[in-house]
C-alpha atoms as a PDB file:
ATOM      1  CA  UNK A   1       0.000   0.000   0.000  1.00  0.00           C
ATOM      2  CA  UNK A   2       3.123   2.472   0.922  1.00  0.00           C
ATOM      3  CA  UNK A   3       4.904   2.005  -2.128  1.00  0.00           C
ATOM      4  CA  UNK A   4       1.309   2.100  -4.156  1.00  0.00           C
ATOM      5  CA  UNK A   5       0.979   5.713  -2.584  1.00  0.00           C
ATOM      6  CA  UNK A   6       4.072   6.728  -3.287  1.00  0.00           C
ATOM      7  CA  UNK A   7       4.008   5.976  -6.780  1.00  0.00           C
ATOM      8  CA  UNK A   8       0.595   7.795  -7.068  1.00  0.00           C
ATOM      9  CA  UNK A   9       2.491  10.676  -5.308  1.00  0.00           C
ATOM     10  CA  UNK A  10       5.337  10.754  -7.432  1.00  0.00           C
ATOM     11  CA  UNK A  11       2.926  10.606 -10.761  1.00  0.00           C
ATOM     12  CA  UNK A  12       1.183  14.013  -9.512  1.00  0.00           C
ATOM     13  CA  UNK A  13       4.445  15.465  -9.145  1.00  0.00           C
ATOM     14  CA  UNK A  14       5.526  14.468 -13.090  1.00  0.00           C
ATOM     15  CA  UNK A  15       1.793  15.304 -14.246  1.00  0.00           C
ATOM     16  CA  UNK A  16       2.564  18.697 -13.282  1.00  0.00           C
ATOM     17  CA  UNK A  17       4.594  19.762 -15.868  1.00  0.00           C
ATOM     18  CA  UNK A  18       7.901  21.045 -13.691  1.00  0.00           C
ATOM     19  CA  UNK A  19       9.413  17.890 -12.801  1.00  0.00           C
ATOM     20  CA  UNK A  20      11.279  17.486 -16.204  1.00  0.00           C
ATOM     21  CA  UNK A  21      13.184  20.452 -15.964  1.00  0.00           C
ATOM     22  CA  UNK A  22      14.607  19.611 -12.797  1.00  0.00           C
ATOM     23  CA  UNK A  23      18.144  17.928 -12.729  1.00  0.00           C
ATOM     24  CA  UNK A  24      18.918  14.308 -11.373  1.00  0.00           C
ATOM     25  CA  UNK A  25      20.195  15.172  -7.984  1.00  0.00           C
ATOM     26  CA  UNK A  26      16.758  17.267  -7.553  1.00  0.00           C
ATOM     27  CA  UNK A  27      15.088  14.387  -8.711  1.00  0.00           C
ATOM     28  CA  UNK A  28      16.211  11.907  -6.569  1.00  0.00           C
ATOM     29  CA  UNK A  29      15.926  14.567  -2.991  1.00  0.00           C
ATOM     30  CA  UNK A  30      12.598  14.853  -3.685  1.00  0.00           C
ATOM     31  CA  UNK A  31      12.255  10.511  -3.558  1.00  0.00           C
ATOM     32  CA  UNK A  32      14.004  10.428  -0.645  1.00  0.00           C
ATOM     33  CA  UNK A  33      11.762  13.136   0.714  1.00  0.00           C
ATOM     34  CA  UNK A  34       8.620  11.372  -0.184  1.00  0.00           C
ATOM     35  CA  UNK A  35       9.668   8.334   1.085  1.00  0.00           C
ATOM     36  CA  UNK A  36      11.195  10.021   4.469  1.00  0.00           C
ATOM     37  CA  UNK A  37       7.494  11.501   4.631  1.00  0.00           C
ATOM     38  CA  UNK A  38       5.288   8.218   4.512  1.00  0.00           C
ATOM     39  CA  UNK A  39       7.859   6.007   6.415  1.00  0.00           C
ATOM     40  CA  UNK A  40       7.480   8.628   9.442  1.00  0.00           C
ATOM     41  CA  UNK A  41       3.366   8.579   8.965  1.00  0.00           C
ATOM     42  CA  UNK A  42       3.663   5.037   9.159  1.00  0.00           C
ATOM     43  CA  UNK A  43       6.195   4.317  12.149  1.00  0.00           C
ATOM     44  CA  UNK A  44       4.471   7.716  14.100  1.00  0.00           C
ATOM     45  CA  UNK A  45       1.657   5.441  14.750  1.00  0.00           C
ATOM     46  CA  UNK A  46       3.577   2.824  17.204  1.00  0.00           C
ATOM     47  CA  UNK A  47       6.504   4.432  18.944  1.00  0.00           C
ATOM     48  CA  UNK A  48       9.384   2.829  20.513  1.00  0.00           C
ATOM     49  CA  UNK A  49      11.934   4.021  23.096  1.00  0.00           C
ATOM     50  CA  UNK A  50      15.088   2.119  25.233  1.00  0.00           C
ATOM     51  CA  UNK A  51      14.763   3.059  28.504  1.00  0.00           C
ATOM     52  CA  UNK A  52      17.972   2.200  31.648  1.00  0.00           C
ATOM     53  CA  UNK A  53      17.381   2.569  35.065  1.00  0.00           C
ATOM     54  CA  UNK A  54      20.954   3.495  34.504  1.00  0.00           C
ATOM     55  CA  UNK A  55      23.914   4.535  32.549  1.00  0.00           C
ATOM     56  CA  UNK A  56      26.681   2.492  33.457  1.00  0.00           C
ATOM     57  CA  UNK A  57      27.607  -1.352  34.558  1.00  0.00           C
ATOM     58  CA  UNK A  58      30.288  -3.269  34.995  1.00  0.00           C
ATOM     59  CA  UNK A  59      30.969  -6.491  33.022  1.00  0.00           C
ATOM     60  CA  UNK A  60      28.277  -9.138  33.631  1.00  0.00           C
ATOM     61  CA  UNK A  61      26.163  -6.963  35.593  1.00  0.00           C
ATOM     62  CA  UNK A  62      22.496  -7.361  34.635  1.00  0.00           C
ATOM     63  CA  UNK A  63      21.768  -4.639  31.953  1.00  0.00           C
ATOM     64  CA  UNK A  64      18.161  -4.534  31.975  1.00  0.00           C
ATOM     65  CA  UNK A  65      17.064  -2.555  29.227  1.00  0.00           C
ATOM     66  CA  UNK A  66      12.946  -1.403  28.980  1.00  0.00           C
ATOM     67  CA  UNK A  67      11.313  -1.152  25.443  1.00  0.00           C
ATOM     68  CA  UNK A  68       8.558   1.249  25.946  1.00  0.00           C
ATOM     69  CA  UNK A  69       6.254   0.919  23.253  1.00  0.00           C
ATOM     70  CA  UNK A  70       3.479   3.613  22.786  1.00  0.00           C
ATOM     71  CA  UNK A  71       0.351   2.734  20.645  1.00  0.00           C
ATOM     72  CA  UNK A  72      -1.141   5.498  18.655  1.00  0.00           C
ATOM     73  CA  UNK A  73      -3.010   3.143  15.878  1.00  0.00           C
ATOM     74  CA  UNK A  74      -6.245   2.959  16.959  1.00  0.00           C
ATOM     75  CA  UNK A  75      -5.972  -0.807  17.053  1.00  0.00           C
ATOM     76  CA  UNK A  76      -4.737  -3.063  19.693  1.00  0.00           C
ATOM     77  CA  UNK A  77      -1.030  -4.381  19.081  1.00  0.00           C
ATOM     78  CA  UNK A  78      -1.279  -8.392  19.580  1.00  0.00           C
ATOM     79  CA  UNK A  79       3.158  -9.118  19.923  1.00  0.00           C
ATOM     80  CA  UNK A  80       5.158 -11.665  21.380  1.00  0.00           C
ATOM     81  CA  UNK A  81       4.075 -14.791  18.782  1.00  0.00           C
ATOM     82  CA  UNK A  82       7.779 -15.090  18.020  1.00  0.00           C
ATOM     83  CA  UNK A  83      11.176 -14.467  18.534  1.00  0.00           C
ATOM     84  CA  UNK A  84      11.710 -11.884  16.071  1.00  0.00           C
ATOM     85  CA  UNK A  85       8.871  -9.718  17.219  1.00  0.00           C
ATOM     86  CA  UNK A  86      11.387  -7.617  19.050  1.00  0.00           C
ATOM     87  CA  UNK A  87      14.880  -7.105  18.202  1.00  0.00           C
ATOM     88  CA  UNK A  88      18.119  -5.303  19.424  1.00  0.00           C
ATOM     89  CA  UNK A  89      21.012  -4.130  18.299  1.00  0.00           C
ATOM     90  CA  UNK A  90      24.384  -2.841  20.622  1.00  0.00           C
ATOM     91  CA  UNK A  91      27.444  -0.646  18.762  1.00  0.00           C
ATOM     92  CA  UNK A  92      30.178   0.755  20.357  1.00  0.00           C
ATOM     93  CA  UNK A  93      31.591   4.189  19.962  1.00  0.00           C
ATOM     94  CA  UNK A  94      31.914   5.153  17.233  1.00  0.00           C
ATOM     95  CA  UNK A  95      30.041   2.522  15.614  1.00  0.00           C
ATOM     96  CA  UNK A  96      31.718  -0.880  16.157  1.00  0.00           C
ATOM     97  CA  UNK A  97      28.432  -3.745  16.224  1.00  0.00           C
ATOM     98  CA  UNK A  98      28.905  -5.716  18.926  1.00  0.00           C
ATOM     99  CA  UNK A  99      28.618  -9.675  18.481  1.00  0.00           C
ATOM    100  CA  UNK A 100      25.683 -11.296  19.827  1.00  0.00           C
ATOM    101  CA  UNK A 101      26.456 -14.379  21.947  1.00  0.00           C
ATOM    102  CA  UNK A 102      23.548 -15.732  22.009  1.00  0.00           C
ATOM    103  CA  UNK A 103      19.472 -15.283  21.092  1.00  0.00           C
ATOM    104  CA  UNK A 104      17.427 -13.257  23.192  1.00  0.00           C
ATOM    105  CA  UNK A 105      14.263 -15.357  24.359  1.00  0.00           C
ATOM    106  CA  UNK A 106      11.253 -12.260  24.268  1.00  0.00           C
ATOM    107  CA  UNK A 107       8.785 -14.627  22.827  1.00  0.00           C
ATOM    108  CA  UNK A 108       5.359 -14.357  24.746  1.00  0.00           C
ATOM    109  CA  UNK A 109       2.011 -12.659  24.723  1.00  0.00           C
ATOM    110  CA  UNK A 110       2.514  -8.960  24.906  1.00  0.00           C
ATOM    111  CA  UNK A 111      -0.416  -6.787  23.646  1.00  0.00           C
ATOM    112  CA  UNK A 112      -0.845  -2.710  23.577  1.00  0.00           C
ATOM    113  CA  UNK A 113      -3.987  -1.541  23.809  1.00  0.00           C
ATOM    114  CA  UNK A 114      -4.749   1.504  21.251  1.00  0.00           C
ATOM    115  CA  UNK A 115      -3.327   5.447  23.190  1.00  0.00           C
ATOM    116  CA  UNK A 116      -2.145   2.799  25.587  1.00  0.00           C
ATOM    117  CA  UNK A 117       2.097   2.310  26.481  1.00  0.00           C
ATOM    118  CA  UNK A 118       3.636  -0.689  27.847  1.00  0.00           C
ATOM    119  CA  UNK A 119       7.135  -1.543  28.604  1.00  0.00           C
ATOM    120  CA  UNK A 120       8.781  -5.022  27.853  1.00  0.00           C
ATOM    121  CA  UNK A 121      11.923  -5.700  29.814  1.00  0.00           C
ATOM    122  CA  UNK A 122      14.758  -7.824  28.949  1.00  0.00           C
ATOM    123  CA  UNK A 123      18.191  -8.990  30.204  1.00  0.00           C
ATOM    124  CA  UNK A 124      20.730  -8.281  27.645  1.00  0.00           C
ATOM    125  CA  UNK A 125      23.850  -8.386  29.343  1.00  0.00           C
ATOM    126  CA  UNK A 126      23.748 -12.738  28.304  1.00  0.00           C
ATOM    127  CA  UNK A 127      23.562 -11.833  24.866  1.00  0.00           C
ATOM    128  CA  UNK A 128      26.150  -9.572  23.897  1.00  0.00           C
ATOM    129  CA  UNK A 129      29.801  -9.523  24.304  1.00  0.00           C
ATOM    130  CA  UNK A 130      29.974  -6.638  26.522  1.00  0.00           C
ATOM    131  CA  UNK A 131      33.154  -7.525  28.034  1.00  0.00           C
ATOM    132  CA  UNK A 132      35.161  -4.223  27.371  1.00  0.00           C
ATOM    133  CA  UNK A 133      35.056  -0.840  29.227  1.00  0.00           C
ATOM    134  CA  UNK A 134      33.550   1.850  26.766  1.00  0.00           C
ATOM    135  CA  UNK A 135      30.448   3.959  25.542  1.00  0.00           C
ATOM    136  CA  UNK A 136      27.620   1.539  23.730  1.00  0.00           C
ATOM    137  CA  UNK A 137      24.398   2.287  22.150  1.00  0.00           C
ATOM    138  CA  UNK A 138      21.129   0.468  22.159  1.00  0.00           C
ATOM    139  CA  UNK A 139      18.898   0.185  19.609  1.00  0.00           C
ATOM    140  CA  UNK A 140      15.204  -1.619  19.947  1.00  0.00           C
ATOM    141  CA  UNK A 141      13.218  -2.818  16.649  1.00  0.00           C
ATOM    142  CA  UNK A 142       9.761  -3.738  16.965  1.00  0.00           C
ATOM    143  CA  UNK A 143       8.579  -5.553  14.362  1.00  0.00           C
ATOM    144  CA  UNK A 144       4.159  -5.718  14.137  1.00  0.00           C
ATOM    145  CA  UNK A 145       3.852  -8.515  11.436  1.00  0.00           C
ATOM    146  CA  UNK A 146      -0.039  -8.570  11.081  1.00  0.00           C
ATOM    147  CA  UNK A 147       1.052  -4.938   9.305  1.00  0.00           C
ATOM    148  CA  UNK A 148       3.985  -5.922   7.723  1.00  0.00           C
ATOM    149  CA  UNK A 149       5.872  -2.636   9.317  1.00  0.00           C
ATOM    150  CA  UNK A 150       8.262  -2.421  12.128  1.00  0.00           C
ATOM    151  CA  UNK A 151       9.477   0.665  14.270  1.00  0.00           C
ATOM    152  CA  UNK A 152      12.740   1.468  15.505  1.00  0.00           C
ATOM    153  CA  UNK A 153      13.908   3.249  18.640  1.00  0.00           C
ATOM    154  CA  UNK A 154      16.450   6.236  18.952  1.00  0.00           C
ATOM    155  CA  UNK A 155      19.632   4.925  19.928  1.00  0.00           C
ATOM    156  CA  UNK A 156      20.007   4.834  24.349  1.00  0.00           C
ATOM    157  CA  UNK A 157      23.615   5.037  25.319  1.00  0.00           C
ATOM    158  CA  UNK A 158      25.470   3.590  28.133  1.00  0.00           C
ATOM    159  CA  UNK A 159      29.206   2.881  29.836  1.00  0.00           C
ATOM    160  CA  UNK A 160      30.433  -0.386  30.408  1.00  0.00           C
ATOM    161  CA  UNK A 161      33.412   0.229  33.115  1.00  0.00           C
ATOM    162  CA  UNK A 162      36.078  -1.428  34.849  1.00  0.00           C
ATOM    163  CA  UNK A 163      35.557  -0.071  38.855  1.00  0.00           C
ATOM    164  CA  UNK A 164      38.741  -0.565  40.986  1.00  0.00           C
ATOM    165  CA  UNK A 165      39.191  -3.602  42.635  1.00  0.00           C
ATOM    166  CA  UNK A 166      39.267  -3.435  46.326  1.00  0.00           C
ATOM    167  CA  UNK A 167      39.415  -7.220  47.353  1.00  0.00           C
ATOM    168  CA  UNK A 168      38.921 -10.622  46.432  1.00  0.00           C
ATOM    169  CA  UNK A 169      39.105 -13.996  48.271  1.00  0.00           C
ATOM    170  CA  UNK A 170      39.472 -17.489  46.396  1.00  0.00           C
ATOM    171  CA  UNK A 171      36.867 -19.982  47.871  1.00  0.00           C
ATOM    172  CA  UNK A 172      35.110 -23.414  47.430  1.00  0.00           C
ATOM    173  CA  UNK A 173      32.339 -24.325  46.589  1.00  0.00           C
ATOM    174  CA  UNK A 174      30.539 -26.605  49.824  1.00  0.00           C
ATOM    175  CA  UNK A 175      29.280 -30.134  48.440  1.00  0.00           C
ATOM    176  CA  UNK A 176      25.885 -29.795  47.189  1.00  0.00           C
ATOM    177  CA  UNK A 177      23.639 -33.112  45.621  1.00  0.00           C
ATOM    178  CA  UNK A 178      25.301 -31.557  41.933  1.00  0.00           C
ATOM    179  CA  UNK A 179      28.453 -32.170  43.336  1.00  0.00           C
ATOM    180  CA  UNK A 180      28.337 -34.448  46.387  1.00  0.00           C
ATOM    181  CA  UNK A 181      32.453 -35.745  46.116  1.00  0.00           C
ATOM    182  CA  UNK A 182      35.230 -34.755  44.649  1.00  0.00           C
ATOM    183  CA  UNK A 183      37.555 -31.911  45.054  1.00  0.00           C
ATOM    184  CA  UNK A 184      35.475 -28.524  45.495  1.00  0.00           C
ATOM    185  CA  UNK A 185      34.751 -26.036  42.481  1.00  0.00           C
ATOM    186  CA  UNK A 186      36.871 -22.853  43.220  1.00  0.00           C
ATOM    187  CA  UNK A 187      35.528 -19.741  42.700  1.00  0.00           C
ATOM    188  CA  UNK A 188      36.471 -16.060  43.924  1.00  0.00           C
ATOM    189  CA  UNK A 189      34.606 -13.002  45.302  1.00  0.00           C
ATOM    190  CA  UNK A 190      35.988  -9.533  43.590  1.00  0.00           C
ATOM    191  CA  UNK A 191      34.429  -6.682  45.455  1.00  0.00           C
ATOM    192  CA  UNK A 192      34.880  -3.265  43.393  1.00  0.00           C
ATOM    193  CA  UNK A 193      33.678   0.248  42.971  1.00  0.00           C
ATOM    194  CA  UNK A 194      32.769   2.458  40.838  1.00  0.00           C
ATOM    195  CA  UNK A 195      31.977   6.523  40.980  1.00  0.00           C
ATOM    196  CA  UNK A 196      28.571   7.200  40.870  1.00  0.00           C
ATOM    197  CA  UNK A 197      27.751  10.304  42.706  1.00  0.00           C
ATOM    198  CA  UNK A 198      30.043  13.260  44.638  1.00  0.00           C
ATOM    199  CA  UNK A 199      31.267  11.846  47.265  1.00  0.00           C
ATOM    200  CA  UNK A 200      29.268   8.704  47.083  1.00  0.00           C
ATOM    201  CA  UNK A 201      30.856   5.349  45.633  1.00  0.00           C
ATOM    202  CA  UNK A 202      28.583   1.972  44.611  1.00  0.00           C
ATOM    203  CA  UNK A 203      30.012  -1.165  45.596  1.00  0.00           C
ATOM    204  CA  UNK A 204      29.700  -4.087  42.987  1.00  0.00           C
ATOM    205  CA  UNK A 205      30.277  -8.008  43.988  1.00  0.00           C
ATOM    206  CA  UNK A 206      32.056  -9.483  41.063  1.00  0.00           C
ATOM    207  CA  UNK A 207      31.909 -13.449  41.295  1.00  0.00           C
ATOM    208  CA  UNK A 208      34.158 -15.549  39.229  1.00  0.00           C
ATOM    209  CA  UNK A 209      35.616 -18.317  38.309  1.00  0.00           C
ATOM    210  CA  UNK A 210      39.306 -19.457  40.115  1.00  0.00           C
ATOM    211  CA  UNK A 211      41.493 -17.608  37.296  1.00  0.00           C
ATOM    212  CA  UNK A 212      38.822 -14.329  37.191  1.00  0.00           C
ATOM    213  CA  UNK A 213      38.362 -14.894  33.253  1.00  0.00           C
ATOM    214  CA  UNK A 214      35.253 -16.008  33.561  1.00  0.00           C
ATOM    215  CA  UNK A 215      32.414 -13.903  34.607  1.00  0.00           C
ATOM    216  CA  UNK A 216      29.750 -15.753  36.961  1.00  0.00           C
ATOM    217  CA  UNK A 217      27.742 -12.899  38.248  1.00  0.00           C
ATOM    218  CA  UNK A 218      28.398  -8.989  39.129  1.00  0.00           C
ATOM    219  CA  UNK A 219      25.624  -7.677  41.180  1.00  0.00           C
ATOM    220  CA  UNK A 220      25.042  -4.514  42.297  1.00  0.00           C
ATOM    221  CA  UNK A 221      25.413  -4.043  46.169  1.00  0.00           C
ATOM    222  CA  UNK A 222      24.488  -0.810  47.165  1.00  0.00           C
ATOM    223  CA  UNK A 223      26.207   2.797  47.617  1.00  0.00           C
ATOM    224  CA  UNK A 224      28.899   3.578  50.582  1.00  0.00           C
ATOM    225  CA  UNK A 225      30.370   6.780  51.267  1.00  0.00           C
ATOM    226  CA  UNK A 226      33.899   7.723  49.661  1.00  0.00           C
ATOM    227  CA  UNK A 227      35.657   7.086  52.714  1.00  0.00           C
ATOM    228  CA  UNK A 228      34.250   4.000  54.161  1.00  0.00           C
ATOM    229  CA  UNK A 229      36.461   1.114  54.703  1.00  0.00           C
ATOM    230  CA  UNK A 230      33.892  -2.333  53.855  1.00  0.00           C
ATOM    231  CA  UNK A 231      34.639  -5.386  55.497  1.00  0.00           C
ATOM    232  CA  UNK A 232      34.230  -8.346  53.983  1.00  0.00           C
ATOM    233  CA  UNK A 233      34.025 -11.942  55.503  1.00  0.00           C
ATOM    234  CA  UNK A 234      33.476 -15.281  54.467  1.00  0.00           C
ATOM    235  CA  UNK A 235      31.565 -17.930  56.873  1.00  0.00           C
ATOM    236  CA  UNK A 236      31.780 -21.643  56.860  1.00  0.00           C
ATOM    237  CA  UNK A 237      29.549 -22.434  54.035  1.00  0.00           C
ATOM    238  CA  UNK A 238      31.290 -19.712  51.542  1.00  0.00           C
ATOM    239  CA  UNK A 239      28.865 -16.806  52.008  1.00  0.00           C
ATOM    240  CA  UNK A 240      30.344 -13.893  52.155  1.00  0.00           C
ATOM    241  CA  UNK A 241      29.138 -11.137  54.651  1.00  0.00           C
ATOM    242  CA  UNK A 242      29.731  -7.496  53.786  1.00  0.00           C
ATOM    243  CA  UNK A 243      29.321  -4.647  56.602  1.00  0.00           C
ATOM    244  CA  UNK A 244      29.667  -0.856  54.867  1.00  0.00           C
ATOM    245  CA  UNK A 245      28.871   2.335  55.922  1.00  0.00           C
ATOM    246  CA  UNK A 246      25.931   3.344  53.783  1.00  0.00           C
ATOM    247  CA  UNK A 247      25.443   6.998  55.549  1.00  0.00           C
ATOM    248  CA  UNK A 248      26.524   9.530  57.978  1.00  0.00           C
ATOM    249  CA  UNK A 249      26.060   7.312  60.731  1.00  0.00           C
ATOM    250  CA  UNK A 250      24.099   4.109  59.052  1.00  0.00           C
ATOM    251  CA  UNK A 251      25.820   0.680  58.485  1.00  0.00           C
ATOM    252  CA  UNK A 252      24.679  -1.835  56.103  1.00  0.00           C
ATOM    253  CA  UNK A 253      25.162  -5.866  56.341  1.00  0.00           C
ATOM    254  CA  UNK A 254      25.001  -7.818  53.394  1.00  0.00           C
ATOM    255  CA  UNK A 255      25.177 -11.280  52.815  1.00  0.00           C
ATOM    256  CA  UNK A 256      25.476 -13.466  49.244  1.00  0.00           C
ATOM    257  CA  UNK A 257      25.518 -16.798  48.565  1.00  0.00           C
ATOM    258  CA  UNK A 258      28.689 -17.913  46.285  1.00  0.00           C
ATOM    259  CA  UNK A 259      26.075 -18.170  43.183  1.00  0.00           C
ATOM    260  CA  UNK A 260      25.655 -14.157  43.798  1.00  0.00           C
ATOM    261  CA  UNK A 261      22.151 -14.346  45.411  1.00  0.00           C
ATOM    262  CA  UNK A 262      21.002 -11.756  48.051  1.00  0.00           C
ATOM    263  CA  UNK A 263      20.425 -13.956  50.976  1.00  0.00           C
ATOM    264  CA  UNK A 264      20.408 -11.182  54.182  1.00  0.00           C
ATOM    265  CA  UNK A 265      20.381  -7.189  54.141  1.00  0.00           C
ATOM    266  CA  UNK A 266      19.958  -5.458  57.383  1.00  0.00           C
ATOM    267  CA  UNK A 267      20.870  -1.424  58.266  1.00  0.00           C
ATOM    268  CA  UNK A 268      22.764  -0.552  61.569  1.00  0.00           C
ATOM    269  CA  UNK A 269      22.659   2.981  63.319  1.00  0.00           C
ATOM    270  CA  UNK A 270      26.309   4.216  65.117  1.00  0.00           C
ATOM    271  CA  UNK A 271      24.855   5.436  68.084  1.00  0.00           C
ATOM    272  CA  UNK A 272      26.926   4.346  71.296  1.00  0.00           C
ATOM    273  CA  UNK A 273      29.314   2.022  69.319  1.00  0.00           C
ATOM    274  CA  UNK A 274      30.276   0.950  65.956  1.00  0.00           C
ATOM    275  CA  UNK A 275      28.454  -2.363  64.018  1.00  0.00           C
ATOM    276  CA  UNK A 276      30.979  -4.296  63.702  1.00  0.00           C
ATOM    277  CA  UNK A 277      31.035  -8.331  63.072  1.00  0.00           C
ATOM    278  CA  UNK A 278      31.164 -11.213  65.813  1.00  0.00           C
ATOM    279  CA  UNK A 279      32.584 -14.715  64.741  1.00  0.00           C
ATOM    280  CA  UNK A 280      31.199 -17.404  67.081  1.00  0.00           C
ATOM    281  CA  UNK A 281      32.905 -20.741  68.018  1.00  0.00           C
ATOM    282  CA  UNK A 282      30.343 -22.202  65.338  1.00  0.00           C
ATOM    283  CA  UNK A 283      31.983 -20.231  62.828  1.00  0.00           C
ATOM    284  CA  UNK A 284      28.819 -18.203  62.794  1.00  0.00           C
ATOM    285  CA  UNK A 285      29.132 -14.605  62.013  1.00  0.00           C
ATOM    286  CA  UNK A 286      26.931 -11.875  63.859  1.00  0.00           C
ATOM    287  CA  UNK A 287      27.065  -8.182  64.055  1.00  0.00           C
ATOM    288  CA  UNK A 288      27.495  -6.778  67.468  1.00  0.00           C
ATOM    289  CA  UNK A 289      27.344  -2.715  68.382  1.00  0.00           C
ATOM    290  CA  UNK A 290      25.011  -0.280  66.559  1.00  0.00           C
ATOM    291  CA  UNK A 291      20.997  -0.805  67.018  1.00  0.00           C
ATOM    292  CA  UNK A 292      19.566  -2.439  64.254  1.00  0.00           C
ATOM    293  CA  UNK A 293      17.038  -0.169  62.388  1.00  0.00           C
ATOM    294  CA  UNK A 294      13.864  -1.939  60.308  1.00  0.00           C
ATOM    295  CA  UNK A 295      13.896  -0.885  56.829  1.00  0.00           C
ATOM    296  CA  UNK A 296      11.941  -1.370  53.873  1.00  0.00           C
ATOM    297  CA  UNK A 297      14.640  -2.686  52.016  1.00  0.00           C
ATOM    298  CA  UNK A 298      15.372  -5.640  54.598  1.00  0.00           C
ATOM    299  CA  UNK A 299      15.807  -9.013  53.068  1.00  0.00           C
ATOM    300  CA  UNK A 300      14.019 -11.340  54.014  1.00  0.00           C
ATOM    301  CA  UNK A 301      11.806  -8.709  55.170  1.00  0.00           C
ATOM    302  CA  UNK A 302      11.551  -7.717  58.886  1.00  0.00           C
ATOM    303  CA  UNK A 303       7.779  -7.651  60.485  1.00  0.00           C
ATOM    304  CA  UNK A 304       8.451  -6.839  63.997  1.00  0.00           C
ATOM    305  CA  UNK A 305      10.803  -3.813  65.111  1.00  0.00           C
ATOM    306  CA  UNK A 306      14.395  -4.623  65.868  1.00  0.00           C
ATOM    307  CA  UNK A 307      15.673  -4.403  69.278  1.00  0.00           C
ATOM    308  CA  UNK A 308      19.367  -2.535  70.121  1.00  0.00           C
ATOM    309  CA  UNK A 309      22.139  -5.436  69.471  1.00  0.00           C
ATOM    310  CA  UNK A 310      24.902  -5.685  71.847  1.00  0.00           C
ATOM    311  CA  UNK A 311      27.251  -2.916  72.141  1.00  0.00           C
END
């Protein structure tokens, strides 16, 4: 139907007696203007846009990117029947592609209901070999096959970066029913940082494999202030324990599982003394000092208010 109206379009233009006198290049602007014309009519009705929760990561770290997709058809969008419905594509600066490593799974139901938005999230960090510090671009493609069209996002940009390296501990991995003999898989904890606001740092947990090539998981562990000094500890079944100042006077205590997994948060006031850890003759490890404060950010959550610990 486009290329029908275009040719219709193009036929006015000759039928009115000017178009032979101009010259070739003239000519062929004036194509690419008509066509520049009806592929924005078309695309204008379905919008797409990359949205980031934020603008830089560190190698491996989730990169959840958000395809916000704005319906302005008047009919509903029915997506998601395949795995080419939706489509990305990462570059580095200034306009290296990156490889894919792998195909993104996006297939399922996901319908748009007409002046309606939605947002579609994905993982791509899996995906695409994102291995190397630097400025990238993201670029969504939606493709809506019942119409034969497809719309494409502006390009979102984002830093992959390195983040200095503040410790790391080799450990192995207990015996599990996976692996109930045998010599233990070794693994190591990194713990890094990276600048992310004045005089505020945000600690990363980099989890790898015994020579650090291989990336396991990087999570995200929270923000500490510049001048903080974490502690990090590892407790008889290889979890490690983090305790960093979070605020003026607020402590936070982290714990992860060696497969990168949020197991324990909890937040510590300074008040009389500093929180500070406790290793039992179990091997157990405890904070002691501080008075525990219930937040909403507690994992598992807390239902009952927290009494002072021991100073």
């Amino acid at each position: 139907m486009m290329a029908r109206r275009i040719t219709e379009a193009w036929n006015d233009i000759a039928t009115g007696g000017w178009l032979p006198r101009l010259s070739v290049m003239k000519k062929v602007a004036l194509l690419v203007g008509l066509l520049a014309g009806f592929t924005i009519e078309a695309s204008g009705q379905v919008s797409v846009e990359v949205v980031l929760d934020q603008d830089q990561f560190l190698p491996g770290e989730a990169l959840i990117a958000g395809v916000r997709i704005s319906n302005r058809s008047g009919q509903t969008l029915h997506l998601g029947d395949d795995d080419k419905w939706l489509t990305f594509s990462v570059e580095s600066k200034p306009g290296a592609v990156v490889a894919k490593t792998g195909e993104i799974p996006v297939r399922g139901e996901f319908t748009v209901e007409s002046s309606k938005r939605a947002t579609k999230r994905v993982d791509l960090a899996p995906y695409f070999a994102l291995s190397e510090p630097g400025r990238y671009e993201i670029t969504a493609i939606v493709q809506v096959k019942e119409w034969g069209k497809e719309s494409t996002s502006l390009p979102k940009s984002f830093n992959i970066i390195e983040g200095a390296r503040l410790w790391e501990q080799e450990f192995g991995l207990p015996k599990s029913a996976a692996n109930p003999s045998g010599s233990p898989e070794v693994r190591k904890y990194i713990l890094q940082q990276a600048n992310y606001l004045k005089g505020q740092l945000r600690l990363y947990l980099r989890i790898t494999d015994a020579s650090g090539a291989r990336v396991i998981r990087t999570v995200p562990v929270g923000l500490a202030l510049s001048f903080s000094n974490p502690d990090p500890r590892l407790d008889k079944d290889s979890n490690l324990h983090l305790l960093y100042q979070s605020w003026a006077r607020s402590f936070t205590h982290v714990v992860y599982t060696p497969d990168g997994e949020l197991i324990l948060r909890r937040t510590y006031d300074f008040n009389q003394s500093r929180p500070r850890f406790q290793l039992d003759r179990e091997g157990a490890l405890s904070v002691v000092g501080g008075t525990r404060r219930v937040n909403s950010n507690d994992v598992p959550a807390s239902k009952e208010p927290a009494a002072a610990s021991n100073p």
